[in-house]
PDB file of N, CA and C in Angstrom:
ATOM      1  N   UNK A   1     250.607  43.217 227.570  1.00  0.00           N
ATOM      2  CA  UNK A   1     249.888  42.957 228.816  1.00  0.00           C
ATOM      3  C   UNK A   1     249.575  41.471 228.960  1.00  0.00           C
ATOM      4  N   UNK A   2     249.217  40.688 227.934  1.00  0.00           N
ATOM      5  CA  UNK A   2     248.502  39.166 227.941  1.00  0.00           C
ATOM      6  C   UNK A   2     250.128  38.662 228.559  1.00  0.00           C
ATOM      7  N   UNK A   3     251.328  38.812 227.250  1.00  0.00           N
ATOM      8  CA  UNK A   3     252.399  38.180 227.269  1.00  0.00           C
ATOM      9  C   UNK A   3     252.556  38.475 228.692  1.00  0.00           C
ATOM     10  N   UNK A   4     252.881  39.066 229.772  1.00  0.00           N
ATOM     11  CA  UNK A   4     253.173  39.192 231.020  1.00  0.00           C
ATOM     12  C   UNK A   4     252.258  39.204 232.181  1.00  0.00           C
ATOM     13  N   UNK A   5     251.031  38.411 231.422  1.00  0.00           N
ATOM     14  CA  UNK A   5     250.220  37.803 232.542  1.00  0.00           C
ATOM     15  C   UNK A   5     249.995  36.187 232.077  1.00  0.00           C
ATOM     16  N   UNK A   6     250.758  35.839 231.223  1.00  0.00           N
ATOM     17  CA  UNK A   6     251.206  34.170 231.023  1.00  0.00           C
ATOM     18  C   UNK A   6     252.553  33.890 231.831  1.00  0.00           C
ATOM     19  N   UNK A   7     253.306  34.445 232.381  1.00  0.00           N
ATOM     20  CA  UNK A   7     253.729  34.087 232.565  1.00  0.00           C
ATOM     21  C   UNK A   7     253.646  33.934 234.497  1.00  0.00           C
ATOM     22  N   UNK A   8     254.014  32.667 234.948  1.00  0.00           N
ATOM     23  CA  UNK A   8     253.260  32.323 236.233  1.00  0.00           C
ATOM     24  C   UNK A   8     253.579  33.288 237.377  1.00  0.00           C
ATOM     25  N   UNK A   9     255.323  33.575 236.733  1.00  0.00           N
ATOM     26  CA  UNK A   9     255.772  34.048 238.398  1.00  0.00           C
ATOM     27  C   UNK A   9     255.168  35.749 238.184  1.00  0.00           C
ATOM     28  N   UNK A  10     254.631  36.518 237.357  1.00  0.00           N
ATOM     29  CA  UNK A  10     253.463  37.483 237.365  1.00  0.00           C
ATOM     30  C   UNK A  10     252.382  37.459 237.522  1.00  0.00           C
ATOM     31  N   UNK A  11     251.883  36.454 237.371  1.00  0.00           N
ATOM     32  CA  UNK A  11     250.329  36.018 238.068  1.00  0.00           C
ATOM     33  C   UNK A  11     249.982  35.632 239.325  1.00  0.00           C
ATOM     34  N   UNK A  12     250.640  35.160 240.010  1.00  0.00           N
ATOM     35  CA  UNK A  12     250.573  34.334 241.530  1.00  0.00           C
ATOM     36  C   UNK A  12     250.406  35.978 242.583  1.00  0.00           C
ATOM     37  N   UNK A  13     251.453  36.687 242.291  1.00  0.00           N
ATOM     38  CA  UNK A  13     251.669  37.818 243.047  1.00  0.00           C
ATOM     39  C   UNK A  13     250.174  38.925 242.627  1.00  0.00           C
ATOM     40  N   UNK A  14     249.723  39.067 241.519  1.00  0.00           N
ATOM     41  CA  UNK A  14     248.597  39.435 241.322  1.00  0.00           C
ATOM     42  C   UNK A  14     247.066  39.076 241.855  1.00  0.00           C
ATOM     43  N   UNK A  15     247.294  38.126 241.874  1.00  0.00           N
ATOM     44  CA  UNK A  15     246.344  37.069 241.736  1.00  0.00           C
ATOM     45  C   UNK A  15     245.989  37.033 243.578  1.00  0.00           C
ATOM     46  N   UNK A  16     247.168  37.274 244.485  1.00  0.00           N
ATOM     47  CA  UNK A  16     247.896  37.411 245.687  1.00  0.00           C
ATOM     48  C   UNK A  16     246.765  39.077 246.366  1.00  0.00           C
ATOM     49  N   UNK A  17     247.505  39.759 245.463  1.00  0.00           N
ATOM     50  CA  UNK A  17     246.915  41.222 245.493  1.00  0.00           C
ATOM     51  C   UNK A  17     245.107  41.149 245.467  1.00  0.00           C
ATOM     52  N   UNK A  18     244.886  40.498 244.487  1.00  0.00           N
ATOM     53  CA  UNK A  18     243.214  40.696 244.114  1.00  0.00           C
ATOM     54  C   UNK A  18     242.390  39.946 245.469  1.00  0.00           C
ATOM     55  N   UNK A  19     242.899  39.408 245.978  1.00  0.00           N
ATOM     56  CA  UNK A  19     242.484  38.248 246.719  1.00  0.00           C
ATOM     57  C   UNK A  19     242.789  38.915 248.028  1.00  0.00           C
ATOM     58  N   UNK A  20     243.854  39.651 248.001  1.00  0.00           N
ATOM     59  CA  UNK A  20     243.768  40.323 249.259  1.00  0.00           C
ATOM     60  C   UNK A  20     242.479  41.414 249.835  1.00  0.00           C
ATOM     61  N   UNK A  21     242.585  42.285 248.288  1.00  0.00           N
ATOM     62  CA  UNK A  21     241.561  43.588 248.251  1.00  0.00           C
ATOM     63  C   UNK A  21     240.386  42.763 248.515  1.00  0.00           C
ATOM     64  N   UNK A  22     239.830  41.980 248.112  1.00  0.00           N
ATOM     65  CA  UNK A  22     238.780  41.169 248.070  1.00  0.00           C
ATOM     66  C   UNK A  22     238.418  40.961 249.848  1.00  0.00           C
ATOM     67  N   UNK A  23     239.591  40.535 250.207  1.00  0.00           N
ATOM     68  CA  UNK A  23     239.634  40.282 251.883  1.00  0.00           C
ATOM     69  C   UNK A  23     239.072  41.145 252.722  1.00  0.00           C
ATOM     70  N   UNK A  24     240.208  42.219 252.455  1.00  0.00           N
ATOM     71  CA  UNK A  24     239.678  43.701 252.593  1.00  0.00           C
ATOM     72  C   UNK A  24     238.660  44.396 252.567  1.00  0.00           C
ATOM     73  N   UNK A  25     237.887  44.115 251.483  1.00  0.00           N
ATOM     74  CA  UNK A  25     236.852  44.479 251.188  1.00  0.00           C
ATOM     75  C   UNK A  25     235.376  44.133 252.289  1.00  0.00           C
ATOM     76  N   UNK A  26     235.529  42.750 251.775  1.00  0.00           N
ATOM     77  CA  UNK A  26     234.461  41.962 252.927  1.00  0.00           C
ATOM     78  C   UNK A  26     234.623  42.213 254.269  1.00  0.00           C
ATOM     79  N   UNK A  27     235.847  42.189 254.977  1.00  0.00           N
ATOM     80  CA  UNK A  27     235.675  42.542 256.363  1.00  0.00           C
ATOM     81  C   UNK A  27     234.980  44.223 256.254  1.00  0.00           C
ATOM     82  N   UNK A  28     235.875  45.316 256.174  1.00  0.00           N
ATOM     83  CA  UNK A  28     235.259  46.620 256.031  1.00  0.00           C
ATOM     84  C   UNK A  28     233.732  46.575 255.644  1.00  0.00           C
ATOM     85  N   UNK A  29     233.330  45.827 254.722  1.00  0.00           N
ATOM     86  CA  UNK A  29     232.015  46.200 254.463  1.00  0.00           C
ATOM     87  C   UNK A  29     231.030  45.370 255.834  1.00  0.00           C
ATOM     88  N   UNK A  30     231.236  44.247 256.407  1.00  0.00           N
ATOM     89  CA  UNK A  30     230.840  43.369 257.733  1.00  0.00           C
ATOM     90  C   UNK A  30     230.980  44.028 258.323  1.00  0.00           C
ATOM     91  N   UNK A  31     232.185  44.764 259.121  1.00  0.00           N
ATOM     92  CA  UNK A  31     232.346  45.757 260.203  1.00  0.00           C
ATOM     93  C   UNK A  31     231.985  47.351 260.069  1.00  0.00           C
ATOM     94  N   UNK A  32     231.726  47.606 259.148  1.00  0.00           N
ATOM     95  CA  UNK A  32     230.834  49.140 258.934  1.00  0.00           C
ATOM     96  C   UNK A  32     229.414  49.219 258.695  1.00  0.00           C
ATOM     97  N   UNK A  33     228.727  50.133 259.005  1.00  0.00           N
ATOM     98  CA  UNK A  33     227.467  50.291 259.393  1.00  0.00           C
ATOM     99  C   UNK A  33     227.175  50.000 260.548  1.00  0.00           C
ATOM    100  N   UNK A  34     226.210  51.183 261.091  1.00  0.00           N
ATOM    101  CA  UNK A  34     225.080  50.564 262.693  1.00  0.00           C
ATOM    102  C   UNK A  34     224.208  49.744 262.057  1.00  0.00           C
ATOM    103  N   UNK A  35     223.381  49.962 261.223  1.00  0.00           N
ATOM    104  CA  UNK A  35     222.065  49.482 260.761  1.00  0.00           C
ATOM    105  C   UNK A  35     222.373  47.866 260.770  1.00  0.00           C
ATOM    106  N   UNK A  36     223.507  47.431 259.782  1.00  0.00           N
ATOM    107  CA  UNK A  36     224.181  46.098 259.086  1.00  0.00           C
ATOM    108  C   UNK A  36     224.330  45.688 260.977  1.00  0.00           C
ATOM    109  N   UNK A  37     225.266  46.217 261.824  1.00  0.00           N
ATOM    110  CA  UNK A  37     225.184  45.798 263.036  1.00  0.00           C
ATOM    111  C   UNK A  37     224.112  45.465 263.656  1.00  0.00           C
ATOM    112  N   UNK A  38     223.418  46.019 263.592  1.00  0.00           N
ATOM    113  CA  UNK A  38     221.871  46.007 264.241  1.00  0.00           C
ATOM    114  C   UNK A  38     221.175  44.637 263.865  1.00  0.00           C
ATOM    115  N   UNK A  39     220.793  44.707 262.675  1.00  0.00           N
ATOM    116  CA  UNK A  39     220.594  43.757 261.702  1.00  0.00           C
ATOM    117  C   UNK A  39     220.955  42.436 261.852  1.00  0.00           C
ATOM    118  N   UNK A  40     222.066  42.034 261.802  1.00  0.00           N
ATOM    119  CA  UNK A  40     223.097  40.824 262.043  1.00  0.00           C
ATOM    120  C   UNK A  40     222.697  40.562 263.430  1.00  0.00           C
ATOM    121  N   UNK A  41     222.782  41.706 264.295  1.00  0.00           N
ATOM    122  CA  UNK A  41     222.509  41.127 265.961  1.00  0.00           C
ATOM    123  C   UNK A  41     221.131  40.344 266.136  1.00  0.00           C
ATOM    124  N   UNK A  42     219.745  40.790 265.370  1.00  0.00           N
ATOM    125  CA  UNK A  42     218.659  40.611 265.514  1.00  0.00           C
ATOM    126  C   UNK A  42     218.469  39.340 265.078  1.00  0.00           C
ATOM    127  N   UNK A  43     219.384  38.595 264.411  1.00  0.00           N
ATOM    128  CA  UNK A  43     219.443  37.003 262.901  1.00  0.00           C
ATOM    129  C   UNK A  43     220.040  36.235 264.615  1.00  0.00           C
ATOM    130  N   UNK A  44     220.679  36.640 265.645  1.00  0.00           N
ATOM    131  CA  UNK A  44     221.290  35.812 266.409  1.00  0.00           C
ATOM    132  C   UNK A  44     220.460  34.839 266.742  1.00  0.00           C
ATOM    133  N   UNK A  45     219.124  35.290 267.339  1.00  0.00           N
ATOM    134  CA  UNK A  45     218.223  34.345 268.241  1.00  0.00           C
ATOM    135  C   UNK A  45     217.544  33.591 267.197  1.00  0.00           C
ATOM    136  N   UNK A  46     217.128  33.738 265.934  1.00  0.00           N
ATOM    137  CA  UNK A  46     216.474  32.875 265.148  1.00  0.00           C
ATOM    138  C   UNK A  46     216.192  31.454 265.210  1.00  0.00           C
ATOM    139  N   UNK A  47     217.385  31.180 265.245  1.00  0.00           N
ATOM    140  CA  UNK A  47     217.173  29.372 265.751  1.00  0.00           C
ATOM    141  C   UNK A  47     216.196  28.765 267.052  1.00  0.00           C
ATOM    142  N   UNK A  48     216.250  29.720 267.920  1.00  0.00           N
ATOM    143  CA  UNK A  48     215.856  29.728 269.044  1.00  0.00           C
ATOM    144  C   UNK A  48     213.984  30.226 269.117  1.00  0.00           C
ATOM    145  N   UNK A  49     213.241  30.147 268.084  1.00  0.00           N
ATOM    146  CA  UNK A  49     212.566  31.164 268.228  1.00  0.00           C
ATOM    147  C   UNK A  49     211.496  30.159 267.661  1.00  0.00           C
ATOM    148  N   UNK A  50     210.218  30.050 268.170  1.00  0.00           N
ATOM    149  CA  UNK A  50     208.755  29.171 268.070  1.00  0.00           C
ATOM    150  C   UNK A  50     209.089  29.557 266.591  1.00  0.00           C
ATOM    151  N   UNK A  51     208.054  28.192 265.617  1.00  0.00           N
ATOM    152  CA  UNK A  51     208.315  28.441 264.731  1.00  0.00           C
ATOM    153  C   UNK A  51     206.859  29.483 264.278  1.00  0.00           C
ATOM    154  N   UNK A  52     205.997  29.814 265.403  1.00  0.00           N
ATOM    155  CA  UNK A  52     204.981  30.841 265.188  1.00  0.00           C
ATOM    156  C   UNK A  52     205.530  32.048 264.662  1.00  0.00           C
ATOM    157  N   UNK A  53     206.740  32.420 265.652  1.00  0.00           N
ATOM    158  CA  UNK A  53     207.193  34.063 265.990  1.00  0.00           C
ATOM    159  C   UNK A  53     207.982  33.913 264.340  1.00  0.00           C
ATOM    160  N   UNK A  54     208.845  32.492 263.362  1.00  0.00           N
ATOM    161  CA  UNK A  54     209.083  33.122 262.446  1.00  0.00           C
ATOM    162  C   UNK A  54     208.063  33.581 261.574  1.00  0.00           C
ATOM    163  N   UNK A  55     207.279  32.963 261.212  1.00  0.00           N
ATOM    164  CA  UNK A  55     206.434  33.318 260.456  1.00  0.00           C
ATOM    165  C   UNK A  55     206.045  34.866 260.040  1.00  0.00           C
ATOM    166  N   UNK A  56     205.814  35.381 259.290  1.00  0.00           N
ATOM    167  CA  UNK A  56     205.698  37.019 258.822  1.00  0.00           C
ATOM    168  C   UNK A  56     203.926  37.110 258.355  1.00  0.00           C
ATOM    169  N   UNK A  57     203.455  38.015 258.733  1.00  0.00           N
ATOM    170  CA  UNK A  57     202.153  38.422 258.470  1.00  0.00           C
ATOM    171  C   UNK A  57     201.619  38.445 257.477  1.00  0.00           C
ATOM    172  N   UNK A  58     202.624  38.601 256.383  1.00  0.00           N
ATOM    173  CA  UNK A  58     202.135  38.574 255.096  1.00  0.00           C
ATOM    174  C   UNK A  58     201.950  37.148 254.596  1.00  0.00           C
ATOM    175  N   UNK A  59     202.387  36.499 255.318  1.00  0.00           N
ATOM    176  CA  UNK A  59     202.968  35.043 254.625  1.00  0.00           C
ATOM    177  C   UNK A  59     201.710  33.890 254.770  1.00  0.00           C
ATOM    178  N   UNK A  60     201.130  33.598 253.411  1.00  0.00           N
ATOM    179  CA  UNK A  60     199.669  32.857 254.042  1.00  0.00           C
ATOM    180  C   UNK A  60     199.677  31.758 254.776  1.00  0.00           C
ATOM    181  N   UNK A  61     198.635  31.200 255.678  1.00  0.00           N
ATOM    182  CA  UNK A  61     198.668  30.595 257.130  1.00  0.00           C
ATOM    183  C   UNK A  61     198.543  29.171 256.081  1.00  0.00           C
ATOM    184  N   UNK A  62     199.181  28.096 255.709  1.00  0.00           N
ATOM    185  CA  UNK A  62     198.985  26.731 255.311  1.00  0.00           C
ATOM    186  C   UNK A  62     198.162  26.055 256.595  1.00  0.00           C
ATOM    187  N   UNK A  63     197.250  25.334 256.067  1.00  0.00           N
ATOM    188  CA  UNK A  63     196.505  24.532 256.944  1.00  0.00           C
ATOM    189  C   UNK A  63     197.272  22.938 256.861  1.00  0.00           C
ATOM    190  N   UNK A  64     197.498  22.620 258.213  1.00  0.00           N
ATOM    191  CA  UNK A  64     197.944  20.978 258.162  1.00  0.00           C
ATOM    192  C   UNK A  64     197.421  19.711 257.860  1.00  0.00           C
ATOM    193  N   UNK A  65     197.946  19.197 257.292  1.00  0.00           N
ATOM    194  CA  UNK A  65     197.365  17.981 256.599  1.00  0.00           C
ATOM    195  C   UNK A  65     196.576  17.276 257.146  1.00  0.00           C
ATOM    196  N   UNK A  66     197.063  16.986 258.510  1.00  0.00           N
ATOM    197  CA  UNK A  66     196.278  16.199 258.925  1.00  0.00           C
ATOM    198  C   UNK A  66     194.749  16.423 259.784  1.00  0.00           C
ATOM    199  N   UNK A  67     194.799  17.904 260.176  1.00  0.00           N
ATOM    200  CA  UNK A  67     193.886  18.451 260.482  1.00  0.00           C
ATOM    201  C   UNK A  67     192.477  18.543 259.058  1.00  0.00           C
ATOM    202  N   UNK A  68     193.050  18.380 258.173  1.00  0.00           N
ATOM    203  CA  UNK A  68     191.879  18.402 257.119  1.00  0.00           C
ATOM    204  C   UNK A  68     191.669  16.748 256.967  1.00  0.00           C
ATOM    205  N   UNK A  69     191.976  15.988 256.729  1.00  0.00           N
ATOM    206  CA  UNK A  69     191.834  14.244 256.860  1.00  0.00           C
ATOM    207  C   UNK A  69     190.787  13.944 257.955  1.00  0.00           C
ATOM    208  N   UNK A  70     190.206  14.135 258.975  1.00  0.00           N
ATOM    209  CA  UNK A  70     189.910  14.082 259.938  1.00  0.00           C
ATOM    210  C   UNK A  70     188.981  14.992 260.811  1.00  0.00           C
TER     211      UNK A  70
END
């Protein structure tokens, strides 16, 4: 098995294969599921969004620097 994976012109074509499944893989798993759809759609507007609304409830409120100086 080693001896005939040293040699190149058996490896490239393998190597070809793994890289494909791999391809394969990632799209099918991106394009399946509602939830993963759902999900991904909701990440669209983020950029777009006060930086109030990111913030999460759990996440403690930091007070600004300069508001304490003063």
């Amino acid at each position: 098995m080693f001896e005939w994976l040293s040699h190149m012109e058996n490896t490239k074509p393998l190597a070809l294969v793994i890289f494909f499944l791999t391809f394969v893989g990632i799209i099918v798993y991106v394009f399946s599921g509602k939830k993963r759809a759902k999900r991904l759609e909701s990440y669209k507007n983020i950029p777009f969004l006060d930086d109030e609304d990111k913030t999460s409830p759990q996440a403690p409120k930091v007070a600004d620097k300069d508001q304490d100086n003063g």
